[in-house]
C-alpha atoms as a PDB file:
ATOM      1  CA  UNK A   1     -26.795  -9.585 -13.350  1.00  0.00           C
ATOM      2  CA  UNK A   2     -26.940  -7.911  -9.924  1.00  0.00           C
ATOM      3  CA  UNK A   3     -24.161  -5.469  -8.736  1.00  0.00           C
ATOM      4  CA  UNK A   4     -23.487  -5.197  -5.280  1.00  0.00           C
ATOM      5  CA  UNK A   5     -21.365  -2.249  -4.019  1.00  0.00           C
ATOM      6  CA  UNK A   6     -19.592  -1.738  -0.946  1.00  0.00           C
ATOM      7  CA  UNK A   7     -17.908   1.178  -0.150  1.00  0.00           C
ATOM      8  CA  UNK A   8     -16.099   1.939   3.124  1.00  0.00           C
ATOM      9  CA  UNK A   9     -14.170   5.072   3.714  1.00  0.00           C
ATOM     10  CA  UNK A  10     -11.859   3.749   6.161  1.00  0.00           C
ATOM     11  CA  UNK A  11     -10.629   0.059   5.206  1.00  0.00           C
ATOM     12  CA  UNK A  12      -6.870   0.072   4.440  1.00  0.00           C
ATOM     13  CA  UNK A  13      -5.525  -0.069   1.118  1.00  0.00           C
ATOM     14  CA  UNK A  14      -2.880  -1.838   2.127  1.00  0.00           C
ATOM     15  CA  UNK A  15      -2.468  -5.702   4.172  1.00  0.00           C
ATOM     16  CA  UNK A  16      -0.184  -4.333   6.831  1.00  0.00           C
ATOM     17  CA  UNK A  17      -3.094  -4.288   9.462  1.00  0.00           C
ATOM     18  CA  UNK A  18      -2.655  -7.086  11.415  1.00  0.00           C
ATOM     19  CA  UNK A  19      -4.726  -9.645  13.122  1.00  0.00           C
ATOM     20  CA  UNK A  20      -7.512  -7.458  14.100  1.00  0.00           C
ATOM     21  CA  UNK A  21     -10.047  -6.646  11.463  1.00  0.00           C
ATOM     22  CA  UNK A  22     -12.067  -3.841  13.627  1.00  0.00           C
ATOM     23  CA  UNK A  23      -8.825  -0.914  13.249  1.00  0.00           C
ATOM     24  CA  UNK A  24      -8.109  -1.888   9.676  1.00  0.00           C
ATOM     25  CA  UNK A  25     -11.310   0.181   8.796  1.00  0.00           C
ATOM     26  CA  UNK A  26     -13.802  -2.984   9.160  1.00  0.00           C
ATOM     27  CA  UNK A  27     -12.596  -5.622   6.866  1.00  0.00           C
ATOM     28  CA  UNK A  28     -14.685  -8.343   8.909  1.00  0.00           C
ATOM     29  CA  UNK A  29     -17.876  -6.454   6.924  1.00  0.00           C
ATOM     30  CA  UNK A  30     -15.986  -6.526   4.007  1.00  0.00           C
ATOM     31  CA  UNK A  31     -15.367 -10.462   4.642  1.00  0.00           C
ATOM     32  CA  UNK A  32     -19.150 -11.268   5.712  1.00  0.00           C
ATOM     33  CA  UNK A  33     -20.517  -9.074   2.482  1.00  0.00           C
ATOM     34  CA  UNK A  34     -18.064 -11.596   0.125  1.00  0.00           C
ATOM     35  CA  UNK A  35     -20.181 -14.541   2.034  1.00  0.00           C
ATOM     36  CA  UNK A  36     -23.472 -12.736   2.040  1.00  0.00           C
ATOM     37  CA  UNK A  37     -23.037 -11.910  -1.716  1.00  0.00           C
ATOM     38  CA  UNK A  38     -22.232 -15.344  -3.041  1.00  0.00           C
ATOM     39  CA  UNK A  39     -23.096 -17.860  -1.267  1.00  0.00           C
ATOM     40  CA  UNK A  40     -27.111 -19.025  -0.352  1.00  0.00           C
ATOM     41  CA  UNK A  41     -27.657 -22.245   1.489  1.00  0.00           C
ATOM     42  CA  UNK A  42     -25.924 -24.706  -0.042  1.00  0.00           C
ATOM     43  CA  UNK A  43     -25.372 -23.320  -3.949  1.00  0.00           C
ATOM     44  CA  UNK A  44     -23.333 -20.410  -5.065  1.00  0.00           C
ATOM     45  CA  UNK A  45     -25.405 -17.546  -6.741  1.00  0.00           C
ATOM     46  CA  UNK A  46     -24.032 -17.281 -10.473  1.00  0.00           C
ATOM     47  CA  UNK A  47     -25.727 -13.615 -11.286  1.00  0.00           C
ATOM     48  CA  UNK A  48     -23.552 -11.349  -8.662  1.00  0.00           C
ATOM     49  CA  UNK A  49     -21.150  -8.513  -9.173  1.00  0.00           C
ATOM     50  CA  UNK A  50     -19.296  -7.629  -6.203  1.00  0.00           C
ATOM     51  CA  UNK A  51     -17.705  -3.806  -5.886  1.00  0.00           C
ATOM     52  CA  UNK A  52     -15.611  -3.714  -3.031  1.00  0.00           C
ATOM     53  CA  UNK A  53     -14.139   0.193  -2.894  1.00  0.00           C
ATOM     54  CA  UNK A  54     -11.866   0.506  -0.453  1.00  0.00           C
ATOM     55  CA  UNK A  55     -10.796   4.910   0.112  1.00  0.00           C
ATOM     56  CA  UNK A  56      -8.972   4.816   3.342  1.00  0.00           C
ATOM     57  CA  UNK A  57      -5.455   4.950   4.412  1.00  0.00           C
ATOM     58  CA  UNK A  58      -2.478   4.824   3.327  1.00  0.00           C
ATOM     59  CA  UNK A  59      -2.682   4.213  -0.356  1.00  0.00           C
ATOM     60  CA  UNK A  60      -4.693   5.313  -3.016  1.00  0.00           C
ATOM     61  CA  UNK A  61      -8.088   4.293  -3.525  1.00  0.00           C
ATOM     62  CA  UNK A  62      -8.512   0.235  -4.216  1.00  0.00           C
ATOM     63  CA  UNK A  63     -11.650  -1.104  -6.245  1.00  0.00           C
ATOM     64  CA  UNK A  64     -11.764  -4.833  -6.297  1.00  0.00           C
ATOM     65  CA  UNK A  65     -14.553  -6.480  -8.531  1.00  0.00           C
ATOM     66  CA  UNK A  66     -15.020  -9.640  -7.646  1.00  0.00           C
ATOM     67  CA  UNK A  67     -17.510 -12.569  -9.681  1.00  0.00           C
ATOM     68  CA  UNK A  68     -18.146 -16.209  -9.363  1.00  0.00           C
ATOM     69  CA  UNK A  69     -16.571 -18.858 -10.723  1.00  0.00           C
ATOM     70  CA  UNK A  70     -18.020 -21.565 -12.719  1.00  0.00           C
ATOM     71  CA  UNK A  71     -17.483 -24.404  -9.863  1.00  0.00           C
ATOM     72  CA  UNK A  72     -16.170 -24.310  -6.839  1.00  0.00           C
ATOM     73  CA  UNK A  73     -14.751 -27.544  -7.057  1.00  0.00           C
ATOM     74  CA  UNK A  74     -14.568 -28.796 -10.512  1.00  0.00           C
ATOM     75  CA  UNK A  75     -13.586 -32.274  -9.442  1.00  0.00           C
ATOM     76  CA  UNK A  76     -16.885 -33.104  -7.903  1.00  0.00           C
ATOM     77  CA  UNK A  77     -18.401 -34.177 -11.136  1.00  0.00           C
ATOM     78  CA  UNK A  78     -15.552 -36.793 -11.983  1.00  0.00           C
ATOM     79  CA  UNK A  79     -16.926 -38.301  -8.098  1.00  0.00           C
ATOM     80  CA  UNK A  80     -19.981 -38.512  -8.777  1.00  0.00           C
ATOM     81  CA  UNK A  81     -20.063 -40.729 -12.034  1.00  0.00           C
ATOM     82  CA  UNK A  82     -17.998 -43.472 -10.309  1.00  0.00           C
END
């Protein structure tokens, strides 16, 4: 299994930042390394660990681990045997 850490030292700890993702300590890279992490062309990578460690303001430090789940959408497979 491959962990994948990302660690910024200024993203809030907190969701009170608004629309714009550039002052609340760059969440848009935290956002694009969720999509970079998981997803590849068309499938969904099944051997990731994501660390996202989030140290700035105004709370303590936040550590999300986040992991795929088994299907995306687990009604596809129902579709395709009709």
């Amino acid at each position: 299994m491959r962990h994948i850490v990302y660690f910024s030292q200024k993203a809030r700890t907190t969701g009170n930042f608004g629309d714009d993702l550039m002052k609340a300590g760059r969440m848009d890279i935290a956002c694009q390394i969720v999509i970079i992490a998981f997803f590849i062309s068309n499938h969904m990578r099944n051997n990731v660990k994501l660390h996202l460690i989030f140290n700035g303001p105004p709370d303590a430090q936040k550590h999300l681990e986040l992991f795929p789940g088994i299907k995306l959408h687990p009604d596809d497979d129902e579709n395709e045997r009709d």
